[in-house]
N, C-alpha and C. Protein backbone atom coordinates (compact mmCIF):
# COMPACT_ATOMS: atom_id res chain seq x y z
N UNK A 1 0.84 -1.17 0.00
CA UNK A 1 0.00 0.00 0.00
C UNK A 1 0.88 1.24 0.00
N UNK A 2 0.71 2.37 -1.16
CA UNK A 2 1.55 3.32 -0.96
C UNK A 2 1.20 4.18 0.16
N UNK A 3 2.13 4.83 0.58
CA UNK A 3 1.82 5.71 1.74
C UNK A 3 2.04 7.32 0.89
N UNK A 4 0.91 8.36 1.56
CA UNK A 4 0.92 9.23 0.63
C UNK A 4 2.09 10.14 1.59
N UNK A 5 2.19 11.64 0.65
CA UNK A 5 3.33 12.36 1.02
C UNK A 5 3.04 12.49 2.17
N UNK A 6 4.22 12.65 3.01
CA UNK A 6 4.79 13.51 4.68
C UNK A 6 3.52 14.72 4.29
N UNK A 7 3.39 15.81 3.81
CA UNK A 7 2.91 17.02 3.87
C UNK A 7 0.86 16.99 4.32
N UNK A 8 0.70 15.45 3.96
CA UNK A 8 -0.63 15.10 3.71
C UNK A 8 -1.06 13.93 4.76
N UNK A 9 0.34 13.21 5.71
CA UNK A 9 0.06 12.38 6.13
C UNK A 9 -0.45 12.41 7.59
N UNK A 10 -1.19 11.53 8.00
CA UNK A 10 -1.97 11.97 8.82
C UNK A 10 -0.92 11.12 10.39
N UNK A 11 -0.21 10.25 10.11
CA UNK A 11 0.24 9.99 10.29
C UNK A 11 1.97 10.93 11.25
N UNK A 12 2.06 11.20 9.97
CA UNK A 12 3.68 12.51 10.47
C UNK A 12 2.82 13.58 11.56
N UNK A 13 1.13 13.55 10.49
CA UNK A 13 0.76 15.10 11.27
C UNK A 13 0.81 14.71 13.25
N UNK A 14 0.46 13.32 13.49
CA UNK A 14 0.03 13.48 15.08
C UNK A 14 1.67 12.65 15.37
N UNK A 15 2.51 12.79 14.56
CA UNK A 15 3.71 12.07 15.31
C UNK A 15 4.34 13.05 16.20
N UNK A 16 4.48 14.36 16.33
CA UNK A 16 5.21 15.77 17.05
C UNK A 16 4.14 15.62 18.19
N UNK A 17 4.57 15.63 19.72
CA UNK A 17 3.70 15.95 20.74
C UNK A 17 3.20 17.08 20.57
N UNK A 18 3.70 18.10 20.07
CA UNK A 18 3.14 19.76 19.79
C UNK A 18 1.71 19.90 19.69
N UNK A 19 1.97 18.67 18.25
CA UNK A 19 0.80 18.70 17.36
C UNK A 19 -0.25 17.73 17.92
N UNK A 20 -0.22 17.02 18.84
CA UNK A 20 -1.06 16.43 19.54
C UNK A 20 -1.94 17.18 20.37
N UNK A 21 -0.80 18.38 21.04
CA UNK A 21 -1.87 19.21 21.81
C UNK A 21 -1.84 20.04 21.53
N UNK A 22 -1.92 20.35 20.07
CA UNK A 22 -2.60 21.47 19.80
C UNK A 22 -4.01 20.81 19.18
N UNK A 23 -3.97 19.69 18.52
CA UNK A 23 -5.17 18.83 18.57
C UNK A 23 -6.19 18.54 19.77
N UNK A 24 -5.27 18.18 20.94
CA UNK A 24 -6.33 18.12 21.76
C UNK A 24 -6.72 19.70 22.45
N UNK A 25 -6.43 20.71 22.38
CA UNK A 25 -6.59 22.04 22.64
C UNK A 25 -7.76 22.28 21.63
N UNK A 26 -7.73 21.85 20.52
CA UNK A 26 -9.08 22.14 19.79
C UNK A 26 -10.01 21.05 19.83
N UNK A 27 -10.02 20.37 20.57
CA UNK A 27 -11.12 19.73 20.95
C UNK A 27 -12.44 20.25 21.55
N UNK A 28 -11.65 21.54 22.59
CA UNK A 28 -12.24 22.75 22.84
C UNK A 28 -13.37 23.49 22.25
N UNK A 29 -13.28 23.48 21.40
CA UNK A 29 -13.47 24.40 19.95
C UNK A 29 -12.57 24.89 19.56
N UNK A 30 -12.97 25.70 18.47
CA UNK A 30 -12.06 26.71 17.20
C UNK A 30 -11.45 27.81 18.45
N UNK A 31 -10.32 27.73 17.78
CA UNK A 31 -9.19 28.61 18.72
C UNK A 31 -8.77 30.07 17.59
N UNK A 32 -8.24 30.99 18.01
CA UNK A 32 -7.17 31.97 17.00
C UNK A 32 -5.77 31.14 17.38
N UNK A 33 -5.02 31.36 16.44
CA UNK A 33 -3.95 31.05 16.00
C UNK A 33 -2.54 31.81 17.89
N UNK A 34 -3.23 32.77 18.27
CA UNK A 34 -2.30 33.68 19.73
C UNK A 34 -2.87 32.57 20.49
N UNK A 35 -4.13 32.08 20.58
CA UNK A 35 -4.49 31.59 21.80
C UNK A 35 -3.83 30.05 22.17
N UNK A 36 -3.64 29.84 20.80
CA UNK A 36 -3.37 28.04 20.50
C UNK A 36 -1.91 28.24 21.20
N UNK A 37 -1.40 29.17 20.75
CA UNK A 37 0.36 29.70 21.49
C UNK A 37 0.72 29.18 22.41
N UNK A 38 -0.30 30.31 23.21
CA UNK A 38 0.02 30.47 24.71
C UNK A 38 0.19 29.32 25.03
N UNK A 39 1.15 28.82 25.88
CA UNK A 39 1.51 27.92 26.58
C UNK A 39 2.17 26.69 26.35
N UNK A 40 2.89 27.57 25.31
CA UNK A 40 4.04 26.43 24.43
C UNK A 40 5.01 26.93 24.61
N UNK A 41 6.42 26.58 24.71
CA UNK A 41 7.38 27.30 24.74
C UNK A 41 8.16 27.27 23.30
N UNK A 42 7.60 26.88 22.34
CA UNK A 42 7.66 26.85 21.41
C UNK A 42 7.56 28.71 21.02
N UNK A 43 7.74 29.01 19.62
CA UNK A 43 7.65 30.59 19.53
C UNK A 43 6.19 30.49 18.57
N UNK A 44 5.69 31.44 18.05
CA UNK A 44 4.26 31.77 17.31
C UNK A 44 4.68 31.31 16.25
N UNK A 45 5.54 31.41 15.44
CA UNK A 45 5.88 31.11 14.17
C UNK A 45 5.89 29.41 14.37
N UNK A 46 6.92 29.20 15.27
CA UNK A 46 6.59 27.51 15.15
C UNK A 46 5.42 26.68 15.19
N UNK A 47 4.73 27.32 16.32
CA UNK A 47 3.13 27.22 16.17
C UNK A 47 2.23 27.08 15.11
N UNK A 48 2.77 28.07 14.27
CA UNK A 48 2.35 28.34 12.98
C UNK A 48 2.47 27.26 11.70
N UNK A 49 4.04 26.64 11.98
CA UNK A 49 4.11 25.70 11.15
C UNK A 49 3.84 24.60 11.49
N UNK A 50 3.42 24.50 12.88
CA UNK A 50 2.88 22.51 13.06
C UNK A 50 0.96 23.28 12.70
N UNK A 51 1.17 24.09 12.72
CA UNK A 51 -0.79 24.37 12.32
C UNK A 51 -0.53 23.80 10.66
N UNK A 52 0.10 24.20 10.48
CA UNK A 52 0.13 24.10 8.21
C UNK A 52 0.23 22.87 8.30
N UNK A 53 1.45 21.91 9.24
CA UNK A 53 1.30 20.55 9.12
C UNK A 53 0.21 20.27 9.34
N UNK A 54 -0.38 20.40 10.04
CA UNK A 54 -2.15 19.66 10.41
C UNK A 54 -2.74 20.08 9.70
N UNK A 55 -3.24 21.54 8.77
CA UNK A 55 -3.78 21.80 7.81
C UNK A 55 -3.43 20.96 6.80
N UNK A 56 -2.48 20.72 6.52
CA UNK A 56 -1.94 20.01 5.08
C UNK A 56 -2.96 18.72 4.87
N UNK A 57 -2.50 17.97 6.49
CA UNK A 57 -3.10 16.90 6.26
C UNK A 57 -4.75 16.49 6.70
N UNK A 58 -4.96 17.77 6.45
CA UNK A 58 -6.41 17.93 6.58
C UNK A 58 -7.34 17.90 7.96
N UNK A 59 -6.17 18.23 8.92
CA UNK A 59 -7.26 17.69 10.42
C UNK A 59 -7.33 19.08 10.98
N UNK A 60 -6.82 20.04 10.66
CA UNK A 60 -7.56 21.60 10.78
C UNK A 60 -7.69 21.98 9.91
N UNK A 61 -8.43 23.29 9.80
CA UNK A 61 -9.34 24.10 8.81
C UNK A 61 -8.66 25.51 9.63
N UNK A 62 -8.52 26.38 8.99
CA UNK A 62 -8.06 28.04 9.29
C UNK A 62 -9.01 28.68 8.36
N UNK A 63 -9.48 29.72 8.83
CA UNK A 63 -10.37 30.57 8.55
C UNK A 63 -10.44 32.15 9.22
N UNK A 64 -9.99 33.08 8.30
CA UNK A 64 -10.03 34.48 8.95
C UNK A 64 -11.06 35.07 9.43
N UNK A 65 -11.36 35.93 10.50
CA UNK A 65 -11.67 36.47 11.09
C UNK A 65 -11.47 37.21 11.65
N UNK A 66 -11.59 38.58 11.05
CA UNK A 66 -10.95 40.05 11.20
C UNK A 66 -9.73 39.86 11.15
N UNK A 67 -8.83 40.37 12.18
CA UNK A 67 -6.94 40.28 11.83
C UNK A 67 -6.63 38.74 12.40
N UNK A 68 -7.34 37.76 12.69
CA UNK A 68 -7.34 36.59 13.26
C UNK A 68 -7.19 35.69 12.37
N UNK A 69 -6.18 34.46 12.57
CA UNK A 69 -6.74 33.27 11.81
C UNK A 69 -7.18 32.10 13.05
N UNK A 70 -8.93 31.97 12.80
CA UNK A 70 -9.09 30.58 13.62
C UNK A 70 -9.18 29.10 13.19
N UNK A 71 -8.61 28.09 14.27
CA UNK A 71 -8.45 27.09 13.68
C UNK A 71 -9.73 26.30 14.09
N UNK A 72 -10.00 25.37 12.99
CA UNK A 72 -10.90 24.31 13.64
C UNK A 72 -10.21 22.70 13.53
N UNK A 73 -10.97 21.99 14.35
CA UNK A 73 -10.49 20.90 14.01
C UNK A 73 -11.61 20.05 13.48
N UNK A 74 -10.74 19.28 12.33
CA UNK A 74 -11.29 17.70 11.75
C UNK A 74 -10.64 16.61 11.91
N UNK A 75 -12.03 15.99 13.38
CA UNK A 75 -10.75 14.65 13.74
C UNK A 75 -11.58 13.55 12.65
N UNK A 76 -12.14 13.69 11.79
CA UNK A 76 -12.43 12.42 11.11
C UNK A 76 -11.09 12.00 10.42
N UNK A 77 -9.93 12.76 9.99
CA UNK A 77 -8.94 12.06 9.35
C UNK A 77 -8.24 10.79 10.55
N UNK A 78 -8.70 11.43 12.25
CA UNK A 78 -7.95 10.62 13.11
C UNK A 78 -8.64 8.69 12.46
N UNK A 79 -10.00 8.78 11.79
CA UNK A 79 -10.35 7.20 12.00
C UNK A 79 -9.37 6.51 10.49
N UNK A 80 -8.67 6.93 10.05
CA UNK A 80 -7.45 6.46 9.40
C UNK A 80 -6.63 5.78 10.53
N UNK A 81 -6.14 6.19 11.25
CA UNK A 81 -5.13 6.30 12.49
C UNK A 81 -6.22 4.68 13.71
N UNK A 82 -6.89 5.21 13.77
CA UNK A 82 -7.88 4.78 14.11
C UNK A 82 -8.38 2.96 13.60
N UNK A 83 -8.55 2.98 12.52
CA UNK A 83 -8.81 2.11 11.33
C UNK A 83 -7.22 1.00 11.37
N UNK A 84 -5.98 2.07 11.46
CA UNK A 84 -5.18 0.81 11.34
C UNK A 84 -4.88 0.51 12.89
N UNK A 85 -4.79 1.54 13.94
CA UNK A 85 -4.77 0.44 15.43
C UNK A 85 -5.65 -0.64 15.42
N UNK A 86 -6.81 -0.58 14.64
CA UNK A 86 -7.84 -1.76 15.00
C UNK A 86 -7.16 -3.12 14.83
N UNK A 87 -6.30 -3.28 13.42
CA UNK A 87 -6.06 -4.31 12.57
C UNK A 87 -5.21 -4.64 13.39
N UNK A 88 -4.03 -3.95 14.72
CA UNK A 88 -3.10 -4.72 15.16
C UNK A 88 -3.74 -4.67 16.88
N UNK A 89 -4.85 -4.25 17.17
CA UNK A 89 -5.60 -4.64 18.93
C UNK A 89 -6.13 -5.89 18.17
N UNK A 90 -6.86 -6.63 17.34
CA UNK A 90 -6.88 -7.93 17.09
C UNK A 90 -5.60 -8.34 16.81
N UNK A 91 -4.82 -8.39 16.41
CA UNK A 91 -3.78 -9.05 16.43
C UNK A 91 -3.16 -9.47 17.44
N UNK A 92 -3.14 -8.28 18.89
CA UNK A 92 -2.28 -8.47 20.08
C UNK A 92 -3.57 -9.61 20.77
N UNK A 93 -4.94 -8.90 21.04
CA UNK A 93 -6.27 -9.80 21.45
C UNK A 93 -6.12 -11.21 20.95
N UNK A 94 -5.87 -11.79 20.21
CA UNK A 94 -5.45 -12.72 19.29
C UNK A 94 -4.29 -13.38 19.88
N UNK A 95 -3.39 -13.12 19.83
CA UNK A 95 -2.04 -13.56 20.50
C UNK A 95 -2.38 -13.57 22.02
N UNK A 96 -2.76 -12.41 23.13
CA UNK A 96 -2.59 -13.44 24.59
C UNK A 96 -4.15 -14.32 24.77
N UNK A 97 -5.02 -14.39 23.74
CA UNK A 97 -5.98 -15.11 23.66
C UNK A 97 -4.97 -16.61 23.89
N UNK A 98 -4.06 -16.36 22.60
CA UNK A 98 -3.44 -18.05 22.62
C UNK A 98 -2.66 -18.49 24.13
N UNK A 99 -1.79 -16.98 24.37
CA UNK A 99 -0.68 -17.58 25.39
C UNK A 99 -1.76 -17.63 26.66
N UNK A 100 -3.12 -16.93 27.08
CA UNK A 100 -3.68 -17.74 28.07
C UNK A 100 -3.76 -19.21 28.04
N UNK A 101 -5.12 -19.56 26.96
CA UNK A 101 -4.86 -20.68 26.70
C UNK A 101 -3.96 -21.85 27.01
N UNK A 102 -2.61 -21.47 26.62
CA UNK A 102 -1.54 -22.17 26.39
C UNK A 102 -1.22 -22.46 28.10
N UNK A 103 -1.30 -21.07 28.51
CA UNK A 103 -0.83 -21.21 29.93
C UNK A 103 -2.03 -21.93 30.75
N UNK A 104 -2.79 -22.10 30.36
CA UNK A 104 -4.31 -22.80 31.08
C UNK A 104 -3.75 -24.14 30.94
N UNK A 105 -3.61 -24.59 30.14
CA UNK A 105 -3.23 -25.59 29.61
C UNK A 105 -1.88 -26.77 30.36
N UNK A 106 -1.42 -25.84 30.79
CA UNK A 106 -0.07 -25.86 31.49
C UNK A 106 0.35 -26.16 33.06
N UNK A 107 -0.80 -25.77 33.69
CA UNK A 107 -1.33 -25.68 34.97
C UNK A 107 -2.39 -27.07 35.19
């Protein structure tokens, strides 16, 4: 399965803790771009560029508002992310399914 570009992937986008909480900060609701800041020690500009990463890959939306840009979030790209943990929690569910078993067995 190809994997699409870094710029789009949804994947790279939640790999940076930054970008996790600035995800979970908009869980909130729609934030401005100063407010999402505060409390990073990160600078505004950097801020700025893990927002474009998450824009890129589609899990915020920016939208002006007066001298403001606010962000929203779209966690439907998270059920990608989502979609492939499933395929490997059966896999692990699956595996100590056996080694109980095995160990039942044993006793």
């Amino acid at each position: 399965m190809a994997r699409p570009l870094a710029d789009s992937d949804v994947f790279h986008a939640i790999a940076d803790p930054t970008r996790r909480a600035i995800l979970d900060r908009l869980q909130a609701g729609p934030a401005p771009v100063n407010s999402l800041a505060d409390g990073f020690p990160q600078s505004r500009p950097a801020i700025s560029k893990h927002l474009r990463i998450l824009k890129d890959a589609g899990m915020v939306s920016e939208q002006r508002e007066g001298r403001e840009r606010v962000y929203r979030l779209h966690p439907d790209r998270l059920t990608e992310v989502a979609d492939w943990l499933l395929r490997y929690r059966d896999f692990w569910q699956t595996g100590l399914n056996r080694l109980k078993h095995r160990l039942e067995e044993e006793t």
